[in-house]
N, C-alpha and C. Protein backbone atom coordinates (compact mmCIF):
# COMPACT_ATOMS: atom_id res chain seq x y z
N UNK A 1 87.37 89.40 89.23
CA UNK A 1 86.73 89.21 90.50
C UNK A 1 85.91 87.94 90.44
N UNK A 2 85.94 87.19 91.80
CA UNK A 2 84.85 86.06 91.27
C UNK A 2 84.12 85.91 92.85
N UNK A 3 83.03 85.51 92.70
CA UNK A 3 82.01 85.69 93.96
C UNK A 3 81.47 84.15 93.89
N UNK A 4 81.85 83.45 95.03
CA UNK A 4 80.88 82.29 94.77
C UNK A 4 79.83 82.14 95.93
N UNK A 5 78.48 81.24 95.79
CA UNK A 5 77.44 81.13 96.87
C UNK A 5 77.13 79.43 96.93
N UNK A 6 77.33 79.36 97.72
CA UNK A 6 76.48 78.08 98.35
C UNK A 6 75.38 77.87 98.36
N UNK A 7 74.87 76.87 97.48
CA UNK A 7 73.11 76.83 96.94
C UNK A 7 73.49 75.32 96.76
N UNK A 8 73.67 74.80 98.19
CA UNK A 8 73.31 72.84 98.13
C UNK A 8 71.89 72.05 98.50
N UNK A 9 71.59 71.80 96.89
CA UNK A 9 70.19 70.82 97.28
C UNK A 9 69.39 71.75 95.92
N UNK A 10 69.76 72.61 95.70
CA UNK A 10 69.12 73.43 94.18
C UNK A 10 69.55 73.13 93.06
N UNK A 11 68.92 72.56 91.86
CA UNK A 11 69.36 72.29 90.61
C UNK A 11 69.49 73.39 89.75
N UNK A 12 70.04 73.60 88.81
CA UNK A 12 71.01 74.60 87.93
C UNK A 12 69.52 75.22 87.43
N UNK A 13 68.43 74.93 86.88
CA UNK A 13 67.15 75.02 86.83
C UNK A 13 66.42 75.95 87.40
N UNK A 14 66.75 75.83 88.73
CA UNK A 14 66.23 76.68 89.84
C UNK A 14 66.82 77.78 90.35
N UNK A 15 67.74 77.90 89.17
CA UNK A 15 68.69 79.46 89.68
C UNK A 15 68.28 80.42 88.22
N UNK A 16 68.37 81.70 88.75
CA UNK A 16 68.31 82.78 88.47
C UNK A 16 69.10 83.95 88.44
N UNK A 17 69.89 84.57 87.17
CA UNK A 17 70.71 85.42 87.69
C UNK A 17 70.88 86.66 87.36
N UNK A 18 70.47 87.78 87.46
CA UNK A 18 70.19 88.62 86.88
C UNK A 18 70.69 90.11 87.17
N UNK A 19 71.13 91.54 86.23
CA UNK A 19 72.19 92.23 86.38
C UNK A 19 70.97 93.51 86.29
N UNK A 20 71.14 94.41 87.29
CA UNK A 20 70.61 95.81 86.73
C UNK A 20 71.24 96.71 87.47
N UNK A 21 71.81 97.52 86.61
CA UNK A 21 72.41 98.85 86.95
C UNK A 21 73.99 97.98 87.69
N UNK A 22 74.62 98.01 88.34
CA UNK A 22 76.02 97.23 89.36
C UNK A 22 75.24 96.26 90.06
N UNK A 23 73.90 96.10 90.30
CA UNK A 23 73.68 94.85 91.10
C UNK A 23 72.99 93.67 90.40
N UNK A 24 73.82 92.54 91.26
CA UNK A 24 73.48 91.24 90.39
C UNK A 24 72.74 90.58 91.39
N UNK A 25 71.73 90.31 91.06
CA UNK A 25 70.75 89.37 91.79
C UNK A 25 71.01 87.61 91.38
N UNK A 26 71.15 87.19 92.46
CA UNK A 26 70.82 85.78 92.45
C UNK A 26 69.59 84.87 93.35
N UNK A 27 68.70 84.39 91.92
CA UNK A 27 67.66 83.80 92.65
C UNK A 27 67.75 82.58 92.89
N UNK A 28 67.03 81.49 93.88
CA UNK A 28 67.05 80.26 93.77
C UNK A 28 65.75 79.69 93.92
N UNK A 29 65.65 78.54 94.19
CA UNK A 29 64.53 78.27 94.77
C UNK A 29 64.84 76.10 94.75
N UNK A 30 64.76 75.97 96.12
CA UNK A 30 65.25 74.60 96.94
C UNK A 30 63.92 74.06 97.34
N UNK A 31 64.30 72.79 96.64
CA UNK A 31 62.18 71.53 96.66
C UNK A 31 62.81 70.73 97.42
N UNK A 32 62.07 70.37 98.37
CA UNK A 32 62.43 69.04 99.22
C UNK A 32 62.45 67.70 98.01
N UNK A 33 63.18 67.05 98.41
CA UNK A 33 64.28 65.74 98.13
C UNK A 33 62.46 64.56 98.31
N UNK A 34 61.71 65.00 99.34
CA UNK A 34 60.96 63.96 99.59
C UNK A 34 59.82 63.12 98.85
N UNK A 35 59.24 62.74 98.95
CA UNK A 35 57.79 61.97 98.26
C UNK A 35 57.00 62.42 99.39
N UNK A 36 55.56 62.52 98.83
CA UNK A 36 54.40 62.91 99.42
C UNK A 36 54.27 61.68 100.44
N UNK A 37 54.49 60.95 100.20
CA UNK A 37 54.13 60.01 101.60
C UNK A 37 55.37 59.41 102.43
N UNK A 38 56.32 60.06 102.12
CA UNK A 38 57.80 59.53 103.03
C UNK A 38 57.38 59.92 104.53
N UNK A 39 57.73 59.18 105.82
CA UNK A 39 58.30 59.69 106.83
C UNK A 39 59.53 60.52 107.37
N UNK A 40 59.38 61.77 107.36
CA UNK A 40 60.57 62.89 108.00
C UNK A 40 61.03 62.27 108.79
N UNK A 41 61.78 62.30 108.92
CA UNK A 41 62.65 62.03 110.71
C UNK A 41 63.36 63.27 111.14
N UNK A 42 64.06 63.61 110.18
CA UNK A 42 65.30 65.08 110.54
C UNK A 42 65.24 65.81 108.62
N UNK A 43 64.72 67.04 108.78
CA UNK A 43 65.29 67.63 107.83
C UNK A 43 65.71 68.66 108.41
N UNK A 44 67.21 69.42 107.51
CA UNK A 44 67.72 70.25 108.25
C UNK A 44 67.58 71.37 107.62
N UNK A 45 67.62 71.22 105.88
CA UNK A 45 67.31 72.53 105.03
C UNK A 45 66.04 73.03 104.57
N UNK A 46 66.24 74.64 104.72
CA UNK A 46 65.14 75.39 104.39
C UNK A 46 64.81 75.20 102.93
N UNK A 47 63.60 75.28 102.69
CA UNK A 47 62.85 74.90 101.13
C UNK A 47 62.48 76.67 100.73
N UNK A 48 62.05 76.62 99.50
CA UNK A 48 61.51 77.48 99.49
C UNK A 48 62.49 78.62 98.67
N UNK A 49 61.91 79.99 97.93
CA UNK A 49 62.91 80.70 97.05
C UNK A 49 63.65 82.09 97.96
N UNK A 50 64.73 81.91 97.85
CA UNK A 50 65.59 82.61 98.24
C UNK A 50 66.70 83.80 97.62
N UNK A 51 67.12 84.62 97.87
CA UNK A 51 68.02 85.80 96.84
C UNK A 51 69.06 86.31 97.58
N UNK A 52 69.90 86.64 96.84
CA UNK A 52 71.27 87.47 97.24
C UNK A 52 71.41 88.00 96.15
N UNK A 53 71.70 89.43 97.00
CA UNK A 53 72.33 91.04 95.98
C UNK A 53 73.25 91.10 96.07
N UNK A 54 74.36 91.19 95.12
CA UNK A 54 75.90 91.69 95.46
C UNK A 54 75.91 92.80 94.72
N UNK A 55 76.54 94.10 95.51
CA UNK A 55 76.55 95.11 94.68
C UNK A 55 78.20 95.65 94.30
N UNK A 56 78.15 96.07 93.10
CA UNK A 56 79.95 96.04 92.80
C UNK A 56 79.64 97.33 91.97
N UNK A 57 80.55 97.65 91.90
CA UNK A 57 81.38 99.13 91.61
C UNK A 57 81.01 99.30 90.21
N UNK A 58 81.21 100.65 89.70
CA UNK A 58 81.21 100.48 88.50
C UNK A 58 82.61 99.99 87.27
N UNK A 59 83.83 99.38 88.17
CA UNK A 59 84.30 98.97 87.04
C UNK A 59 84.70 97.48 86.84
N UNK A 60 83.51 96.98 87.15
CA UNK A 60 83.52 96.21 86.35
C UNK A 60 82.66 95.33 84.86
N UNK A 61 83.06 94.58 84.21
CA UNK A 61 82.55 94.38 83.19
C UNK A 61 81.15 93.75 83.12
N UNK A 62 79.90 93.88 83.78
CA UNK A 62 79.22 93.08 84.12
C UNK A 62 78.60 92.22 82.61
N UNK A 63 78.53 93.33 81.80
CA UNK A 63 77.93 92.28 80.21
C UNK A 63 79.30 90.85 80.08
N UNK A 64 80.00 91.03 80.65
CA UNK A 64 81.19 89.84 80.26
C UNK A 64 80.99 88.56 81.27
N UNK A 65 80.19 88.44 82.51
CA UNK A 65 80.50 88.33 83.85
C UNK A 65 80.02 86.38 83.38
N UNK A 66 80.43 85.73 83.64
CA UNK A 66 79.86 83.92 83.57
C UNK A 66 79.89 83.64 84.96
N UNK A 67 79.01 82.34 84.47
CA UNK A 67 78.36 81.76 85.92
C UNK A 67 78.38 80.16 85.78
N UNK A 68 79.01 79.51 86.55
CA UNK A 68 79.33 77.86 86.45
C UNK A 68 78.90 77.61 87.75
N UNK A 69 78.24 76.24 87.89
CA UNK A 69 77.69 75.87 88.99
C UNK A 69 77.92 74.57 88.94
N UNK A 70 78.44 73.78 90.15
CA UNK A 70 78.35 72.75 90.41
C UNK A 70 78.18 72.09 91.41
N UNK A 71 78.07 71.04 91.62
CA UNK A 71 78.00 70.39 92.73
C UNK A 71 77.43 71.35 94.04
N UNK A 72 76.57 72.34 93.81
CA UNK A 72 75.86 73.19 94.39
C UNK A 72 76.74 74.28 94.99
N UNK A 73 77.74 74.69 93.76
CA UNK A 73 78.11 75.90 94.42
C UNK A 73 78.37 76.67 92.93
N UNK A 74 77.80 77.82 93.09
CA UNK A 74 77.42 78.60 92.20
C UNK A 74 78.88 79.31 91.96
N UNK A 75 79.38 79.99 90.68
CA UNK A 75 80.46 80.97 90.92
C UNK A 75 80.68 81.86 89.61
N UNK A 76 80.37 82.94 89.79
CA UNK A 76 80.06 84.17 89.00
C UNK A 76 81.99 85.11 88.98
N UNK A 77 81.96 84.96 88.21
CA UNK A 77 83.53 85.26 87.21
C UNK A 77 82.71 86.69 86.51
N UNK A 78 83.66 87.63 86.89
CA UNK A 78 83.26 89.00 86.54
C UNK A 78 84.36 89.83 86.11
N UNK A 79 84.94 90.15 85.12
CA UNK A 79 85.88 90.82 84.86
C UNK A 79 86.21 92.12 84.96
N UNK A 80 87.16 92.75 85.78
CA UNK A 80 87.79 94.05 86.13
C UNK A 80 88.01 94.72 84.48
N UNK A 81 87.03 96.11 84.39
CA UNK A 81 87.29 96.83 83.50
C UNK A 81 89.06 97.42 82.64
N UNK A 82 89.38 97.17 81.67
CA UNK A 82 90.73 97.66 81.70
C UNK A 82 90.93 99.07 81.91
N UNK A 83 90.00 99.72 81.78
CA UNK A 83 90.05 101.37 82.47
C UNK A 83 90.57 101.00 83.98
N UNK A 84 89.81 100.46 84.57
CA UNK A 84 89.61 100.21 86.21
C UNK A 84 91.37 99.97 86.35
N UNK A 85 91.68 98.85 85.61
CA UNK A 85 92.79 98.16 85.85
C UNK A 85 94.52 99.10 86.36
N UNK A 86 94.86 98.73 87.55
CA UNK A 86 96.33 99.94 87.50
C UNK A 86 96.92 99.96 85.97
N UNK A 87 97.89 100.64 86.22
CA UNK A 87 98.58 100.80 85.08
C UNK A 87 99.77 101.38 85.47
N UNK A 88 100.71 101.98 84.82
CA UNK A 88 102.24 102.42 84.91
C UNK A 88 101.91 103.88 83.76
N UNK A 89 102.37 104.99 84.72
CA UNK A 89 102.77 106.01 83.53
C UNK A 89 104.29 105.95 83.99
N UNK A 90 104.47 106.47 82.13
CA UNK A 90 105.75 106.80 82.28
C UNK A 90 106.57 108.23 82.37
N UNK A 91 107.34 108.62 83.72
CA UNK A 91 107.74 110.16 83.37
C UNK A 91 108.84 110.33 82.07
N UNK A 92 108.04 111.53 81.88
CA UNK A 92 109.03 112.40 81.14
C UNK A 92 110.01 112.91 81.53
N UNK A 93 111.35 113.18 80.60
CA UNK A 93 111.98 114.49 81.47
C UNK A 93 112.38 115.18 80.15
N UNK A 94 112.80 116.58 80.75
CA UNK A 94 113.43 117.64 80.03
C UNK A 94 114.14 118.52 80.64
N UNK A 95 115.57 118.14 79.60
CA UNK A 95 116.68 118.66 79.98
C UNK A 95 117.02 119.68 79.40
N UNK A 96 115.90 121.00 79.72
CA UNK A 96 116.44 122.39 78.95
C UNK A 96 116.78 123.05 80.18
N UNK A 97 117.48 123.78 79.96
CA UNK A 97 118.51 124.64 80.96
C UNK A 97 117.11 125.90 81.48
N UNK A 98 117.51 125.95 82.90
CA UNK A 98 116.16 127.44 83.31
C UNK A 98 116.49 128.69 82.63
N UNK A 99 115.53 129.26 82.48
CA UNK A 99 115.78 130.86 81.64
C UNK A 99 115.30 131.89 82.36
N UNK A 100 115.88 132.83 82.26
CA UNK A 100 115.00 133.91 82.83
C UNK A 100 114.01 134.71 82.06
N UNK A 101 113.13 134.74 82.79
CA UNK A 101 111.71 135.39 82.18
C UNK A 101 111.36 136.91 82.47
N UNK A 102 111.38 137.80 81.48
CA UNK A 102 111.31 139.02 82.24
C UNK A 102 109.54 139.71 81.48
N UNK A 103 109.40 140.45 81.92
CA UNK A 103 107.89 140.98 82.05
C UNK A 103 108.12 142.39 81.30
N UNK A 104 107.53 142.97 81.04
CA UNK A 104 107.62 144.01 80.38
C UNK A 104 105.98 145.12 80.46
N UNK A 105 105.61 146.08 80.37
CA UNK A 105 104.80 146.71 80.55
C UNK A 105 104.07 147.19 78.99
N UNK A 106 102.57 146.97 78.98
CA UNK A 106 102.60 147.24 77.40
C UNK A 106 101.79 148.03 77.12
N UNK A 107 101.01 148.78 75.99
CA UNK A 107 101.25 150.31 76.04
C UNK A 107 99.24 150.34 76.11
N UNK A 108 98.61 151.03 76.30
CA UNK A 108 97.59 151.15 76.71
C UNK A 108 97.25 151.38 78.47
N UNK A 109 98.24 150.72 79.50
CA UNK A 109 97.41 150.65 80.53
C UNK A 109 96.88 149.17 81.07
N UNK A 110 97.67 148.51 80.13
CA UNK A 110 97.59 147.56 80.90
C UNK A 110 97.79 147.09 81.97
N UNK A 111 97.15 146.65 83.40
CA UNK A 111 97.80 146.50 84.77
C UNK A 111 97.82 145.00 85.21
């Protein structure tokens, strides 16, 4: 499974990622680009620390799970349990001929 988030303008620094119980928290936290004495004209992104919960099932592997980030996009690689995973059974067969089964009554009272 792989989950990615969009976190443009946050350095690798400023992330946080963390697993308890099936949910994985991702923290961030985005500093303005500016100098204390620049003139704004237009900023468009929110500053400030931010989170997303993804919550996933129990089969997957979360102790295995990696996280690569670049160019401000985060992406968390989580591997499907091999329990979880389909699989193929294979039938059996048996080719014994049907029998007849007969019952009999046995001595005490048994009913």
């Amino acid at each position: 499974m792989v989950a990615y988030f969009d976190l443009p303008g946050v350095s690798a620094e400023d992330v946080d990622i963390t697993i308890e119980r099936n949910i994985v928290t991702i923290r961030a936290e985005r500093r303005p680009a500016r100098q204390e004495d620049d003139e704004v004209i237009v900023d468009e992104r929110a500053y400030g620390i931010f989170t997303r919960q993804v919550f996933l099932g129990d089969s997957m592997e979360l102790n295995k799970m990696t996280a690569d980030y670049a160019r401000g996009e985060l992406c968390l690689t989580i591997p499907v349990s091999e329990k979880a995973k389909p699989r193929r059974i294979e039938v059996q067969t048996s080719d014994q001929e049907p029998r007849q089964v007969t019952a009999s009554a046995t001595e005490g009272g048994a009913r």
